[in-house]
C-alpha atoms as a PDB file:
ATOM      1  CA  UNK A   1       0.000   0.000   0.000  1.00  0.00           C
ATOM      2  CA  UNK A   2       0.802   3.747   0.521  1.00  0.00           C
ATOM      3  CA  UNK A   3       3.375   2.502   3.167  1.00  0.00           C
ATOM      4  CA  UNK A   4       5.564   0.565   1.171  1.00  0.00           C
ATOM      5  CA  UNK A   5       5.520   3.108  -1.797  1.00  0.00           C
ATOM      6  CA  UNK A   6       6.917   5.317   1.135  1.00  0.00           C
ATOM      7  CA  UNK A   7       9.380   3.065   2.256  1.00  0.00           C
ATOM      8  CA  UNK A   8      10.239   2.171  -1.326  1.00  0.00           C
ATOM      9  CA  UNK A   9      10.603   6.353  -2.038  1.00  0.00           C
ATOM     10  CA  UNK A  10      12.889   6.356   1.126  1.00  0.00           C
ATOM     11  CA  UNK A  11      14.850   3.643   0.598  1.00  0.00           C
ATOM     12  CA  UNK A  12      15.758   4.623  -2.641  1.00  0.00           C
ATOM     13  CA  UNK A  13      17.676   7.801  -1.644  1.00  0.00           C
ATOM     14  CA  UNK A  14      19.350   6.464   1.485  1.00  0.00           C
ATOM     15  CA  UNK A  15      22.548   5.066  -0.333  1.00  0.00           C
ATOM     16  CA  UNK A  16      23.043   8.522  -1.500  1.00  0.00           C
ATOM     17  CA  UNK A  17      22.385  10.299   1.945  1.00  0.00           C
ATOM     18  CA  UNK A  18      24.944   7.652   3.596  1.00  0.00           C
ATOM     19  CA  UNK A  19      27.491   8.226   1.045  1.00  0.00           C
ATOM     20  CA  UNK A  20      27.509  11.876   1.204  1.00  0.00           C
ATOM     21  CA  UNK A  21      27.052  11.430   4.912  1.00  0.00           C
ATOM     22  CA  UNK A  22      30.372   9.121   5.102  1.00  0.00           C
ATOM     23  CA  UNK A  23      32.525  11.311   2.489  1.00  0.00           C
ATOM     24  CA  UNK A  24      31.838  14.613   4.879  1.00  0.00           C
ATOM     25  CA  UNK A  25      32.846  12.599   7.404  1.00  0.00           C
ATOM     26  CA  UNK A  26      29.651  12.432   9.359  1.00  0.00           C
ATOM     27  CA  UNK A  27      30.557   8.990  10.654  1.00  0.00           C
ATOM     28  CA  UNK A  28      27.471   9.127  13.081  1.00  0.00           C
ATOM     29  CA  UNK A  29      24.965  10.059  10.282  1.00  0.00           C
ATOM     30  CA  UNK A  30      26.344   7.611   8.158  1.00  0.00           C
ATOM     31  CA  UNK A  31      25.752   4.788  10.609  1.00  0.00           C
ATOM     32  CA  UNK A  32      22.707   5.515  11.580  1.00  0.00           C
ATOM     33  CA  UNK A  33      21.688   6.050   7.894  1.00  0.00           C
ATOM     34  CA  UNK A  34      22.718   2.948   6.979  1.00  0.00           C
ATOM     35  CA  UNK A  35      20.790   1.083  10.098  1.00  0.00           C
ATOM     36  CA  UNK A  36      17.743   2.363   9.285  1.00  0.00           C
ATOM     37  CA  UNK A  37      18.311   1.481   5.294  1.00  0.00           C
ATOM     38  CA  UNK A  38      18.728  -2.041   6.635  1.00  0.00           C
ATOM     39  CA  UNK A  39      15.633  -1.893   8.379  1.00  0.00           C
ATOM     40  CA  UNK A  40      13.850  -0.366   5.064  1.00  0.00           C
ATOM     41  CA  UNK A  41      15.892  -3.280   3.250  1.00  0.00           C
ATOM     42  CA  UNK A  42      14.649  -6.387   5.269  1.00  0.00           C
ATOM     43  CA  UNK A  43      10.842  -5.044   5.396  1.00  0.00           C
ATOM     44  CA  UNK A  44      10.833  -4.664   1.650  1.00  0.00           C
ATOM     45  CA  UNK A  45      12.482  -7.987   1.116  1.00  0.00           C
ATOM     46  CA  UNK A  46       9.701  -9.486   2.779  1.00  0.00           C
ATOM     47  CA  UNK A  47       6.951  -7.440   1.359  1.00  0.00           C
ATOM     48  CA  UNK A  48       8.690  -8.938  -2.161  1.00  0.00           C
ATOM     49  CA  UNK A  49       9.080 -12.307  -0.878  1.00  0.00           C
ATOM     50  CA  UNK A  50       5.276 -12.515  -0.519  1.00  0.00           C
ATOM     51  CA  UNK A  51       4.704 -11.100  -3.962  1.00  0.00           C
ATOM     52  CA  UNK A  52       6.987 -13.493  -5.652  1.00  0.00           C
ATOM     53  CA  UNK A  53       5.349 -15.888  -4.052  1.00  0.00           C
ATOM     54  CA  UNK A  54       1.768 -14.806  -4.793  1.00  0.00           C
ATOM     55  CA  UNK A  55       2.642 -14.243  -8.564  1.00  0.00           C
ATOM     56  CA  UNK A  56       4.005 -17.614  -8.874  1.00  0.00           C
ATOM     57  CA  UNK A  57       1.535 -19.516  -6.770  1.00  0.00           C
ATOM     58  CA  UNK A  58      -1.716 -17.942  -8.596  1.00  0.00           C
ATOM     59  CA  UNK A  59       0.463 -18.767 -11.610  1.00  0.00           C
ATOM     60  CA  UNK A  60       0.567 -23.018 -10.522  1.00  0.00           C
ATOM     61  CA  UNK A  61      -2.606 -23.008  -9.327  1.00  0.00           C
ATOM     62  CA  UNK A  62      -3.893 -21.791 -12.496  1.00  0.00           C
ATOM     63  CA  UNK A  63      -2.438 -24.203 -14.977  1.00  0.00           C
ATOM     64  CA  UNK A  64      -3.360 -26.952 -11.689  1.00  0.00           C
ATOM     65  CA  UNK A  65      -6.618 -25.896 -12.113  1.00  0.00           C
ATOM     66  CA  UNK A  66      -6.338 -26.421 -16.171  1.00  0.00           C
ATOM     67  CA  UNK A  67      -5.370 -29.789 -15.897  1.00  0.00           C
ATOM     68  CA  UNK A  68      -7.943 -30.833 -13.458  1.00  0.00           C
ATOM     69  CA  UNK A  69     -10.418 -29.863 -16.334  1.00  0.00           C
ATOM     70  CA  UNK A  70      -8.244 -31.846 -18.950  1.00  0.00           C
ATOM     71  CA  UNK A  71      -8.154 -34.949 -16.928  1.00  0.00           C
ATOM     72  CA  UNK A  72     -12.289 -34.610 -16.074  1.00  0.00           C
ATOM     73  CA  UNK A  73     -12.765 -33.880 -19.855  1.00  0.00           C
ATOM     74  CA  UNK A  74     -10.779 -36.540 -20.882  1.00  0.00           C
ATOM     75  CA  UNK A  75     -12.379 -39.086 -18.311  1.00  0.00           C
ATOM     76  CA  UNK A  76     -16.058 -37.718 -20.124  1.00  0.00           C
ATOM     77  CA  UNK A  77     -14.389 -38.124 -23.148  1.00  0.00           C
ATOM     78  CA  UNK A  78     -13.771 -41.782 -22.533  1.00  0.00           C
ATOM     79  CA  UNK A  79     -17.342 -42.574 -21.155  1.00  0.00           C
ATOM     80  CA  UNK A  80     -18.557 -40.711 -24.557  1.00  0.00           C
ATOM     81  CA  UNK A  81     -16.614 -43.707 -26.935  1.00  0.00           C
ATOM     82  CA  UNK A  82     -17.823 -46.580 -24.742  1.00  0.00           C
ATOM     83  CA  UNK A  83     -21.711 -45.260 -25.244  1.00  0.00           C
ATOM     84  CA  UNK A  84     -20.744 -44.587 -29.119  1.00  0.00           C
ATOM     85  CA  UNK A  85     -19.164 -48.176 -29.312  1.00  0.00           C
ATOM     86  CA  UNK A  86     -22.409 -49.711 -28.007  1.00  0.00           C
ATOM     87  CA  UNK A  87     -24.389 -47.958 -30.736  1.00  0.00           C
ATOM     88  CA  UNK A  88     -21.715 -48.110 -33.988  1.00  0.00           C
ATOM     89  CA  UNK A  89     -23.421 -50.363 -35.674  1.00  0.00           C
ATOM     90  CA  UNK A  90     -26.835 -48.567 -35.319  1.00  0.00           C
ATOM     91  CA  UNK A  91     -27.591 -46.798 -38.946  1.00  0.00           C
ATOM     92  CA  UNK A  92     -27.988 -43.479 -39.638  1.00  0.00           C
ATOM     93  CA  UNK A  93     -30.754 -41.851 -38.506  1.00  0.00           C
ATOM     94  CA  UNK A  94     -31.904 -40.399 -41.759  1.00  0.00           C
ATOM     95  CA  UNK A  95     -32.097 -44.061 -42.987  1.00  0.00           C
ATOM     96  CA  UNK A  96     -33.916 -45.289 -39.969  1.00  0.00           C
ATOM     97  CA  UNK A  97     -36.516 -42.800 -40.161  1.00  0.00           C
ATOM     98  CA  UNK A  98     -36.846 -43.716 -44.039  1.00  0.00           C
ATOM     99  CA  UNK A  99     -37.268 -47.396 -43.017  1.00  0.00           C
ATOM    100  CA  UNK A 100     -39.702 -45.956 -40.590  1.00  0.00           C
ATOM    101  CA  UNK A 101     -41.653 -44.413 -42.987  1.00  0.00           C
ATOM    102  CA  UNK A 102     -41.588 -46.948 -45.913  1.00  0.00           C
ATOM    103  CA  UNK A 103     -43.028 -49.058 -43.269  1.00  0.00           C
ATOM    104  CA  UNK A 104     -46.200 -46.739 -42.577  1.00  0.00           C
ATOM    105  CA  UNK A 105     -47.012 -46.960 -46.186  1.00  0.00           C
ATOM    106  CA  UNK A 106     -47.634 -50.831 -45.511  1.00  0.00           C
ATOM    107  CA  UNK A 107     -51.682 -52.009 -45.806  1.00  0.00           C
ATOM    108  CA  UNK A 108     -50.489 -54.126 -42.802  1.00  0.00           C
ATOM    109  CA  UNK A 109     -50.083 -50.523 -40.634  1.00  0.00           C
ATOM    110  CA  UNK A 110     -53.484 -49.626 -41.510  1.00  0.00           C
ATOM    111  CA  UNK A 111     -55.266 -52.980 -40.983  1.00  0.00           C
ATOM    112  CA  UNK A 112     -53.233 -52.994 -37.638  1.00  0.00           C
ATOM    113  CA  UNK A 113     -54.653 -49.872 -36.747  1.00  0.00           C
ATOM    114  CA  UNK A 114     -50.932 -48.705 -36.714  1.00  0.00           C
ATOM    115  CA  UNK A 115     -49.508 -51.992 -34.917  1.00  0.00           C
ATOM    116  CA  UNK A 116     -52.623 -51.376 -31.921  1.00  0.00           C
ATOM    117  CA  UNK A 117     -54.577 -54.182 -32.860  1.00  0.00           C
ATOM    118  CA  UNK A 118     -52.168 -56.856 -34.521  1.00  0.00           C
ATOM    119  CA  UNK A 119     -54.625 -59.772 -34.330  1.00  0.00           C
ATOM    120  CA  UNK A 120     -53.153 -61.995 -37.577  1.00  0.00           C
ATOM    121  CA  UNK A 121     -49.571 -63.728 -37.401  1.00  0.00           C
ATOM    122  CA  UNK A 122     -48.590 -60.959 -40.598  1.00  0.00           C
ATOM    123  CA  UNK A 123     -49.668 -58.207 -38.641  1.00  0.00           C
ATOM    124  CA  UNK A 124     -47.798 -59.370 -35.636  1.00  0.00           C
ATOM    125  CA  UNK A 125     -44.595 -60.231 -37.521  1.00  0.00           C
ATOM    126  CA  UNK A 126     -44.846 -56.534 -39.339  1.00  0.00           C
ATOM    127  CA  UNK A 127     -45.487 -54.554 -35.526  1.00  0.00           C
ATOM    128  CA  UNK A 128     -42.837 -56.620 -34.341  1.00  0.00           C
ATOM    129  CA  UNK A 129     -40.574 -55.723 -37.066  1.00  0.00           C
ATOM    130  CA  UNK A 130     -41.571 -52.283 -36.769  1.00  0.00           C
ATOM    131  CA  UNK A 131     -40.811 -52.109 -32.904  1.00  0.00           C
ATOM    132  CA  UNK A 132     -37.704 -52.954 -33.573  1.00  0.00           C
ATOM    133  CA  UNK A 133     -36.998 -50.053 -35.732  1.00  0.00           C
ATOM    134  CA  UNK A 134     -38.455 -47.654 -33.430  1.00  0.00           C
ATOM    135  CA  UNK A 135     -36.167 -49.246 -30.986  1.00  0.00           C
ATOM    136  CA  UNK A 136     -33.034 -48.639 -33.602  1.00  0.00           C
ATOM    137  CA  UNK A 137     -34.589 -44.835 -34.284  1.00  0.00           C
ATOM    138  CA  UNK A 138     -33.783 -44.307 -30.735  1.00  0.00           C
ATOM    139  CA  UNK A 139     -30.448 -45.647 -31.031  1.00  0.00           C
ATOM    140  CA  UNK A 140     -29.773 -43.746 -33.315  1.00  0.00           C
ATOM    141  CA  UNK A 141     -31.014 -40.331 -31.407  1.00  0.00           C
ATOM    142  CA  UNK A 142     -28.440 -41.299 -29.215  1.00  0.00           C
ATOM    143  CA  UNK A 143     -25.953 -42.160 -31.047  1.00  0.00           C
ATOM    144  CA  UNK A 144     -26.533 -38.648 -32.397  1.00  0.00           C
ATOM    145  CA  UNK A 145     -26.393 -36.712 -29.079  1.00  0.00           C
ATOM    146  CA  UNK A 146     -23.196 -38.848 -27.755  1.00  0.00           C
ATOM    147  CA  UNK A 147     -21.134 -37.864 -31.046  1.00  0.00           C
ATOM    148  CA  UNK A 148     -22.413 -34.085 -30.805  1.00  0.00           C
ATOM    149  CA  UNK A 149     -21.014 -34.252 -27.285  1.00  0.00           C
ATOM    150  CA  UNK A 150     -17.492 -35.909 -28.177  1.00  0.00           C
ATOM    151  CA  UNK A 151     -16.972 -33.003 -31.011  1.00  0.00           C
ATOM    152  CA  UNK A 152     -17.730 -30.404 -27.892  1.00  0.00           C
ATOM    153  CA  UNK A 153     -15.740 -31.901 -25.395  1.00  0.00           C
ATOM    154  CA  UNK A 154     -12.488 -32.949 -27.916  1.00  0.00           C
ATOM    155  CA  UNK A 155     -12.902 -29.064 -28.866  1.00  0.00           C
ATOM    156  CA  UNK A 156     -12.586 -28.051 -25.012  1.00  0.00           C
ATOM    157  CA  UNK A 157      -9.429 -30.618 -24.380  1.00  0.00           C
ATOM    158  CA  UNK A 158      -7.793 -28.906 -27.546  1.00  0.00           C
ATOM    159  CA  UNK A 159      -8.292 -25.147 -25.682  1.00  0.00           C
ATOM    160  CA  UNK A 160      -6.874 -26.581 -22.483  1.00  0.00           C
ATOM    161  CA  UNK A 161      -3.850 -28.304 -24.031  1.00  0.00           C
ATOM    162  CA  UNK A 162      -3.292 -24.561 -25.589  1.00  0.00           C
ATOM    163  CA  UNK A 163      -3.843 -23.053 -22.194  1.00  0.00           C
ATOM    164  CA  UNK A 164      -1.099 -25.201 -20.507  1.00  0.00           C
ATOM    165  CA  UNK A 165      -2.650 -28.129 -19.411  1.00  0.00           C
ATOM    166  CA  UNK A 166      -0.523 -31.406 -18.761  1.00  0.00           C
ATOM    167  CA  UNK A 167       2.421 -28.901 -18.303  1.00  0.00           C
ATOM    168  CA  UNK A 168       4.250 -28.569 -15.259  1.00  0.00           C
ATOM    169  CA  UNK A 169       2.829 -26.473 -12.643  1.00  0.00           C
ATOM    170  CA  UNK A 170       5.638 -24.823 -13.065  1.00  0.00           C
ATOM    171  CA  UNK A 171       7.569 -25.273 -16.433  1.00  0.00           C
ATOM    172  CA  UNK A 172      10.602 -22.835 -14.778  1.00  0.00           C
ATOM    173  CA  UNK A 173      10.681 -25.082 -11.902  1.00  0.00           C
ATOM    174  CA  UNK A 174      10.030 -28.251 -13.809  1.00  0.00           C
ATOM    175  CA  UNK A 175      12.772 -27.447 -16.105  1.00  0.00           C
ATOM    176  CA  UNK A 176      15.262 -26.259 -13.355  1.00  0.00           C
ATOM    177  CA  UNK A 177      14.653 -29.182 -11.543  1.00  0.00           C
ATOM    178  CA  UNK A 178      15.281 -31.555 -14.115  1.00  0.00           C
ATOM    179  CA  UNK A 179      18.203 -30.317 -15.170  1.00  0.00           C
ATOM    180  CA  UNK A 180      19.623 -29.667 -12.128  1.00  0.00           C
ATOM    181  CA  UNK A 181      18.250 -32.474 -10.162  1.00  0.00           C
ATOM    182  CA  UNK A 182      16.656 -30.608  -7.224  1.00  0.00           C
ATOM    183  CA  UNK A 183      13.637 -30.848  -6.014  1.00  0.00           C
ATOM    184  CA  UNK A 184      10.875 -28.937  -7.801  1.00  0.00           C
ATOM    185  CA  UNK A 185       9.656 -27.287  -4.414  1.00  0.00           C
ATOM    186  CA  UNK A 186      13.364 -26.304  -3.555  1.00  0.00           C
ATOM    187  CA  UNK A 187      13.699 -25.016  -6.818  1.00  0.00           C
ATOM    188  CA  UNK A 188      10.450 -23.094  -6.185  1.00  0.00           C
ATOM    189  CA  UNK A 189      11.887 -21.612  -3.343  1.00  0.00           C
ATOM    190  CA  UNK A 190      14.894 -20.387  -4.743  1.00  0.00           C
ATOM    191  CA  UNK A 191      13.337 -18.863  -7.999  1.00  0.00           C
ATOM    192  CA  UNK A 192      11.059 -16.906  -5.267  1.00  0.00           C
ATOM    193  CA  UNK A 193      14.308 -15.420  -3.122  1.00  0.00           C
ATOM    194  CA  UNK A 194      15.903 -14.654  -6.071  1.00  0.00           C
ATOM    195  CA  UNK A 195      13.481 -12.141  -7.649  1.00  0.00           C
ATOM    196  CA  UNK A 196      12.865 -10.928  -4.490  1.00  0.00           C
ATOM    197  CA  UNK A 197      16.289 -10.236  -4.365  1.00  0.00           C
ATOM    198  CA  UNK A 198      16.328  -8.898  -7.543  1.00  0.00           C
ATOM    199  CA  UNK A 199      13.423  -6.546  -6.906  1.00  0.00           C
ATOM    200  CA  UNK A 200      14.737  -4.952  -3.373  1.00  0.00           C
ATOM    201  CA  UNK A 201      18.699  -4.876  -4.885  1.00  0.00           C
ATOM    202  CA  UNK A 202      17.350  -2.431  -7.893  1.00  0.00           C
ATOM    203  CA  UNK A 203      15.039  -0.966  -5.939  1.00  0.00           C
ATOM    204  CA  UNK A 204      17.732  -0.326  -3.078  1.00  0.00           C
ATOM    205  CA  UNK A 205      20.937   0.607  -4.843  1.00  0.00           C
ATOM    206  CA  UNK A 206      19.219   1.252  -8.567  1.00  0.00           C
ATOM    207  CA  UNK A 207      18.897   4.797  -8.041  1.00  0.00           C
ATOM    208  CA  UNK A 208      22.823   4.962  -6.175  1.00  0.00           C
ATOM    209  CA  UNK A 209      24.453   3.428  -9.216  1.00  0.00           C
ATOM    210  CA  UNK A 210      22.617   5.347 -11.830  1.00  0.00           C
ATOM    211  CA  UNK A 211      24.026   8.122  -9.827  1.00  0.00           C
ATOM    212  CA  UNK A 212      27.812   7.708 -10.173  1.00  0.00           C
ATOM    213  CA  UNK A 213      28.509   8.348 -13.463  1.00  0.00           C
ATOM    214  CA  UNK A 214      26.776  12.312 -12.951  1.00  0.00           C
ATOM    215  CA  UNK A 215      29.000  12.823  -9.917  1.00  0.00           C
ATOM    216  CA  UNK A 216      31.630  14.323 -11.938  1.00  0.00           C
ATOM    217  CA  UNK A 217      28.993  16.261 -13.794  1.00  0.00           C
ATOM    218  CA  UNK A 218      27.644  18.095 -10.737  1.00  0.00           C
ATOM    219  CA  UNK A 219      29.957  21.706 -10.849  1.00  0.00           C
ATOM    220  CA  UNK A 220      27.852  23.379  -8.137  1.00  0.00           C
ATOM    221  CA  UNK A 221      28.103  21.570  -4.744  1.00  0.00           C
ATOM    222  CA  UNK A 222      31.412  19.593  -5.480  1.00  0.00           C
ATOM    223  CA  UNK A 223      33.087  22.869  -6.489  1.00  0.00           C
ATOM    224  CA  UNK A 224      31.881  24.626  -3.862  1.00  0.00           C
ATOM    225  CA  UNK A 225      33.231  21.864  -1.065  1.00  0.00           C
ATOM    226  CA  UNK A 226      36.210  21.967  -2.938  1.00  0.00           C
ATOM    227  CA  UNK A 227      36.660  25.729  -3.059  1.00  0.00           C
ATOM    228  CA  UNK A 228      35.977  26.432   0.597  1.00  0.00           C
ATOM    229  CA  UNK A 229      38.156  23.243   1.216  1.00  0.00           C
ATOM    230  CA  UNK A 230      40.879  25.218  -0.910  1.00  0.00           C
ATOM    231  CA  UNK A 231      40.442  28.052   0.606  1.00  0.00           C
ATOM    232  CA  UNK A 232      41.105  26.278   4.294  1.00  0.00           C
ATOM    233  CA  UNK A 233      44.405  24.677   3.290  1.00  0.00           C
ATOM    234  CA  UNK A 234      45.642  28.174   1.981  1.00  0.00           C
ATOM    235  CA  UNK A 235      44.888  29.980   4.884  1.00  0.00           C
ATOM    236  CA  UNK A 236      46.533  27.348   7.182  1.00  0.00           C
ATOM    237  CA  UNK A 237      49.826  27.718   5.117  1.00  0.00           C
ATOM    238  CA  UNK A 238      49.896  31.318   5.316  1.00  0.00           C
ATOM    239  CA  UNK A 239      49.532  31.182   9.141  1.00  0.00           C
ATOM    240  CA  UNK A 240      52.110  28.275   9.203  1.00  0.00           C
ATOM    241  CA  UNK A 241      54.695  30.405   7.320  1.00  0.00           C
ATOM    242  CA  UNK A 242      53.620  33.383   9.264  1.00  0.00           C
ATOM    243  CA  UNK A 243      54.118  32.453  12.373  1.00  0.00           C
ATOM    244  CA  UNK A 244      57.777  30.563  10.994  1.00  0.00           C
ATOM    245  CA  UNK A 245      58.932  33.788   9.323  1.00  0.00           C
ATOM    246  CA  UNK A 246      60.597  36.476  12.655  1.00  0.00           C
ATOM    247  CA  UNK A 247      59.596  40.083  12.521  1.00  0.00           C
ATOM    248  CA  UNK A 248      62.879  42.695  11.450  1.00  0.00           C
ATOM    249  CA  UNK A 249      63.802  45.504  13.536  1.00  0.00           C
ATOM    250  CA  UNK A 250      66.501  47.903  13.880  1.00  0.00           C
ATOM    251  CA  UNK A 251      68.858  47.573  16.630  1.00  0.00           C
ATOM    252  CA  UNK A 252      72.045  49.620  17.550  1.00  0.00           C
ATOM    253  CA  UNK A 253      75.554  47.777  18.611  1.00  0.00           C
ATOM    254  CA  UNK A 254      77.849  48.960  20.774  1.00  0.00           C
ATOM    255  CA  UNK A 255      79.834  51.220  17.887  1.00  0.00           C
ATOM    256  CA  UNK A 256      76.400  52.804  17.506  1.00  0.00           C
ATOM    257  CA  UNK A 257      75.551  51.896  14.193  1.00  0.00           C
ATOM    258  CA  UNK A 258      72.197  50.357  13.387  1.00  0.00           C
ATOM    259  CA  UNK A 259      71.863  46.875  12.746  1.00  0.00           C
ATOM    260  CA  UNK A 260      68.579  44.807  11.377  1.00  0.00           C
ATOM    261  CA  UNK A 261      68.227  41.779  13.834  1.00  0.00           C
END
């Protein structure tokens, strides 16, 4: 939140206040500079621990959750062939239903009273034959729905294998892991501390090394320290050779002539 943008903020111009702090010789300022940079550091690191570690789980979870579908798709998929198998040999239903009708146009439909009262062994062998192709009609309705159903569900398992599922959880981890022969959840681990790292070492010390190449660029306050700094060691010479160098004066010997002592 607002609090870590703060800290962030902070944090990012510490390096240069304990640098200029430890070059002017504050020693103090420095140290207590850098303490509280530490503290900035550590709370940071594990603000950005958690968000690797949010990132990458939401990540796992997600292609988890994409191969829990594949595997219950699949599974359908399965059930779907076993009901088509039972039906294969079932005609088409366009042919059934022509069977179906060709058989209505029999006299032996109409003397049956459409197969309600079959009362001669003709009439009973024709309902009987026509039972059984309502019976295959219905197979064939089935048949029907079950392959309408396999196209839909072999179309979702093809948009889940493109969305990652029967991939790794984690492909950098699965990868790592393999060729490194850790363990995946070690792995995981380490990939986390590392951008975390990553994250609070730019965020720490990007702005301090962008810095140093403008250091020698910066005329005002450097050649102002180094003026007044100028400016000291001068003045301490001239009192050094000052007070080195003996006033003249004239004295008078004993002839009475003057003399410069």
């Amino acid at each position: 939140g607002a609090v870590s943008i703060t800290i962030d903020i902070f944090k990012a111009f510490l390096p240069l206040a304990i640098a200029w702090a430890w070059i002017e010789r504050y020693r103090l300022g420095a140290v207590l500079a850098a303490l509280l940079f530490s503290g900035c550091l550590v709370f940071s690191f594990m603000s950005a621990i958690g968000f690797a570690a949010w990132t990458r789980g939401a990540t796992v979870e997600s292609r988890a959750a994409q191969t829990l579908r594949y595997d219950a798709a699949k599974k359908e998929l399965d059930n779907v062939n076993g009901e088509l198998a039972m039906v294969a040999k079932v005609r088409p239903t366009p042919v059934v239903v022509a069977s179906l009708d060709r058989a209505k146009q029999d006299r032996r439909w109409q003397s049956s009273e459409e197969c309600k009262d079959a009362t001669t062994a003709s009439s009973r062998t024709f309902c009987a034959s026509f039972a059984d192709l309502q019976v295959e009609f219905a197979a064939a309705l089935e048949r029907d729905k079950f392959e309408a159903r396999s196209v839909t569900v072999e179309a979702e398992i093809d948009a889940l294998i493109k969305s990652g599922a029967r991939l790794d959880g984690d492909i950098q981890a699965g990868i790592l892991s393999r060729f490194s022969g850790v363990g995946v959840r070690r792995v995981q681990k380490g990939l986390i501390l590392l951008v975390a790292l990553l994250v609070e070492g730019a965020a720490g010390f990007g702005l301090f090394f962008a810095s140093l190449p403008l250091r020698g660029l910066k005329p005002g306050l450097d050649a102002t320290v180094e003026r007044d700094r100028s400016r000291v060691l001068l003045a301490k010479r001239l009192a050094a050779a000052k007070a080195a160098t003996r006033p003249t004066r004239l004295v008078r010997a004993a002839d009475g002539q003057l003399m410069i002592e």
